[in-house]
C-alpha atoms as a PDB file:
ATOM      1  CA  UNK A   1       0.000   0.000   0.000  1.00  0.00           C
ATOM      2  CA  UNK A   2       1.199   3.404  -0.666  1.00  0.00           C
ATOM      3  CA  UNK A   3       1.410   6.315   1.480  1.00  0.00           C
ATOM      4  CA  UNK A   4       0.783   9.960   1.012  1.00  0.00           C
ATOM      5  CA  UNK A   5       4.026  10.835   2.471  1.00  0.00           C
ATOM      6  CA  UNK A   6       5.551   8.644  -0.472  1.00  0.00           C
ATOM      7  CA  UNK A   7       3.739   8.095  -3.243  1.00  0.00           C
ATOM      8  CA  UNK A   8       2.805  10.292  -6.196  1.00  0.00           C
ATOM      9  CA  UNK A   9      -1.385  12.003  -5.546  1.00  0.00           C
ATOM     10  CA  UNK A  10      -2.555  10.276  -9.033  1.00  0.00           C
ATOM     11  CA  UNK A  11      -1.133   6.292  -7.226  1.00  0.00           C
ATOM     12  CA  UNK A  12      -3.109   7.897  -4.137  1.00  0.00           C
ATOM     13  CA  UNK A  13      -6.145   9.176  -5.916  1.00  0.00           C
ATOM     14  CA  UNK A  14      -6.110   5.858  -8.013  1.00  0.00           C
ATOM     15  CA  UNK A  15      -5.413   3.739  -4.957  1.00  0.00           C
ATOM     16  CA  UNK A  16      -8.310   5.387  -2.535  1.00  0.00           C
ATOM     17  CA  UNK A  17     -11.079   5.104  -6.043  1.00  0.00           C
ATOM     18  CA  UNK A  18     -10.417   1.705  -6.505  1.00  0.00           C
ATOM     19  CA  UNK A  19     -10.872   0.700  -2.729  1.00  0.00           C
ATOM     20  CA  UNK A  20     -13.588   2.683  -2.392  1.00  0.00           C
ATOM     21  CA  UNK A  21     -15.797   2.427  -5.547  1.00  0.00           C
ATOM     22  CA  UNK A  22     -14.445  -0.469  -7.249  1.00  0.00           C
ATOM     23  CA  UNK A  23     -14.585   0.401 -10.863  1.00  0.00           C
ATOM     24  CA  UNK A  24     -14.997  -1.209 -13.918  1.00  0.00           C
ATOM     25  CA  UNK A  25     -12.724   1.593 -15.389  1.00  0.00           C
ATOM     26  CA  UNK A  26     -11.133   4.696 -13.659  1.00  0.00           C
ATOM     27  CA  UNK A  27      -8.507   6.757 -15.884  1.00  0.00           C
ATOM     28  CA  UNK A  28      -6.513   9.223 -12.828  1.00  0.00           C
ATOM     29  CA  UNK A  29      -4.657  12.289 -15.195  1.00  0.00           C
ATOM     30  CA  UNK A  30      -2.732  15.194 -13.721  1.00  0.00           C
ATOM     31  CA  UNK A  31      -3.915  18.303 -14.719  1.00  0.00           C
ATOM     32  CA  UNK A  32      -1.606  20.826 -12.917  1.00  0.00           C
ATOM     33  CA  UNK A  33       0.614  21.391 -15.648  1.00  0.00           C
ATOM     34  CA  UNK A  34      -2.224  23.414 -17.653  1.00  0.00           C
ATOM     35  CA  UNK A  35      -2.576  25.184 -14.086  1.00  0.00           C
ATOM     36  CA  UNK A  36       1.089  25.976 -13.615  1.00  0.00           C
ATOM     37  CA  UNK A  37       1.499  29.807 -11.946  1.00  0.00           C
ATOM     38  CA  UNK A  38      -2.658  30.270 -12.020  1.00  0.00           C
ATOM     39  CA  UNK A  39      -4.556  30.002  -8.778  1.00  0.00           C
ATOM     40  CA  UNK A  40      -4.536  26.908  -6.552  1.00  0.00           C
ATOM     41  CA  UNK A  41      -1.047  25.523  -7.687  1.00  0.00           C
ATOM     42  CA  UNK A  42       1.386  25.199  -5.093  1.00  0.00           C
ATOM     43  CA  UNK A  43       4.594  24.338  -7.528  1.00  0.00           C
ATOM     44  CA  UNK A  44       4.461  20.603  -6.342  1.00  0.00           C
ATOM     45  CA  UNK A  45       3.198  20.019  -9.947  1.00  0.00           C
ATOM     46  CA  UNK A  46       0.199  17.786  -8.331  1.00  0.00           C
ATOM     47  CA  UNK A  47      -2.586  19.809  -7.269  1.00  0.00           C
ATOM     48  CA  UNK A  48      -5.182  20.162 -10.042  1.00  0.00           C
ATOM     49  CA  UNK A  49      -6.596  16.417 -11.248  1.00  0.00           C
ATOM     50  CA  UNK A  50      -9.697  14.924 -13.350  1.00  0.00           C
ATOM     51  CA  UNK A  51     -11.062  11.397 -13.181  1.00  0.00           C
ATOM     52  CA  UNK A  52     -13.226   9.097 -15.256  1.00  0.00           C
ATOM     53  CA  UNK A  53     -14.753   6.946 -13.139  1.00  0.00           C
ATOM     54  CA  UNK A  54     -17.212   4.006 -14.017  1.00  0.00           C
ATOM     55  CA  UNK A  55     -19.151   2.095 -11.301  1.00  0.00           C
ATOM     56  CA  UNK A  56     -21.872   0.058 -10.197  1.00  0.00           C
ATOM     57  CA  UNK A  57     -22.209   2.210  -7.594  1.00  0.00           C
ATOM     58  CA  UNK A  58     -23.008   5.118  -9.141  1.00  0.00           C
ATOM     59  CA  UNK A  59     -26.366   3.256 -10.344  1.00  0.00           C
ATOM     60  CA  UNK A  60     -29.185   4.878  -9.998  1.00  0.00           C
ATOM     61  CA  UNK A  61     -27.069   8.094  -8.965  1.00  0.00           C
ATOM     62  CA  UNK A  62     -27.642  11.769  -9.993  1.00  0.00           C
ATOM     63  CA  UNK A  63     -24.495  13.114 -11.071  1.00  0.00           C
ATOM     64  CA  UNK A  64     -24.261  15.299  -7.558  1.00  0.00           C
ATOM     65  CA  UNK A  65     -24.400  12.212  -5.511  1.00  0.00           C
ATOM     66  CA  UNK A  66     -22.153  10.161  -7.807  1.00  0.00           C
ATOM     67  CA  UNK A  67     -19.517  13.081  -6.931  1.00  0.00           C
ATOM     68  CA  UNK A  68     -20.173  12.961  -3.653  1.00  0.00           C
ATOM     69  CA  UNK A  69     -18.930   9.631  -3.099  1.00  0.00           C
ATOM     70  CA  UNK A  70     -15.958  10.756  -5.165  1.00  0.00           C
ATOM     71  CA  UNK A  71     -15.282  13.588  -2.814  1.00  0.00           C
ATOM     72  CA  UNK A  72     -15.843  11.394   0.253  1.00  0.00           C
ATOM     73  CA  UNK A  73     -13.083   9.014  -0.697  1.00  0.00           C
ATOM     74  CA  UNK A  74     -10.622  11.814  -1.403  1.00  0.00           C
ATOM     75  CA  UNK A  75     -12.324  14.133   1.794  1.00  0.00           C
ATOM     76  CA  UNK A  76      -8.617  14.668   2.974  1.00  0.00           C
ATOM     77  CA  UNK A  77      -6.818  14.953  -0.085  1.00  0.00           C
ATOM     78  CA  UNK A  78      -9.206  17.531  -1.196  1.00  0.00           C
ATOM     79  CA  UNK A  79      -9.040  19.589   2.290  1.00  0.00           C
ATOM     80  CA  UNK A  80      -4.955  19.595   2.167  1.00  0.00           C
ATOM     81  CA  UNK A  81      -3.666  18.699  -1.269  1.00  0.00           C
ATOM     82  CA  UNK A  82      -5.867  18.807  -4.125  1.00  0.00           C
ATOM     83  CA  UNK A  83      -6.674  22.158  -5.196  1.00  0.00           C
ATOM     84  CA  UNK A  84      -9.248  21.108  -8.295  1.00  0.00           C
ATOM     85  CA  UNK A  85     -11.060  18.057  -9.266  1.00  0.00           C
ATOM     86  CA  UNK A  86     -12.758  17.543 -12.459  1.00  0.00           C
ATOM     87  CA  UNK A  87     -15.276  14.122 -12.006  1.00  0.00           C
ATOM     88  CA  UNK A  88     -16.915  12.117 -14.749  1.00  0.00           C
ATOM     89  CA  UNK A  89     -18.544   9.506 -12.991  1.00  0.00           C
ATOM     90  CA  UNK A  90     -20.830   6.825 -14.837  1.00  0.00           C
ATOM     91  CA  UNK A  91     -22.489   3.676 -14.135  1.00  0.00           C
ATOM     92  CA  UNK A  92     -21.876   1.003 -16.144  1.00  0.00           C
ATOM     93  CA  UNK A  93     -23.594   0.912 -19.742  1.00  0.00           C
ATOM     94  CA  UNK A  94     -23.900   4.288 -19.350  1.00  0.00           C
ATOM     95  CA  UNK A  95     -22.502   6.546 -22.202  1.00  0.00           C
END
């Protein structure tokens, strides 16, 4: 297992996802380098991030509570380290 002290945020963010939602597919990309000197980045070249997230969990889901449960697995991250967080979450057989 990885540790934030250690490991790069996208293993983290990929790491916490997968125990937590279990998806069918999840694609973790680092965005900070489009956010380099803007608002938000802190020069560690990991603080702005999107994910596309498929999982039965999200069944049934509006697309609020689908990123809730995103948010809630990455509740820390989010309040120290991540400064933006683009979600596509989808059940699957969903477009």
């Amino acid at each position: 297992m990885t540790t934030i002290a250690t490991a790069p945020l996208a293993e983290i963010i990929t790491e916490r996802l997968t125990q937590s939602l279990r998806p069918t597919h999840l694609v973790v990309s680092n965005d900070s380098h489009l956010h380099a000197g803007h608002m938000g980045d802190d020069g560690t070249g990991e603080s702005h991030f999107s994910v596309e997230v498929e999982s039965a969990a999200f069944a049934g889901l509006n697309r609020v509570a689908r990123q809730r449960l995103v948010n809630h697995a990455l509740a820390d991250l989010l309040a120290t380290r991540i400064h933006a967080l683009a979600i596509r979450a989808r059940a699957p057989g969903e477009g």
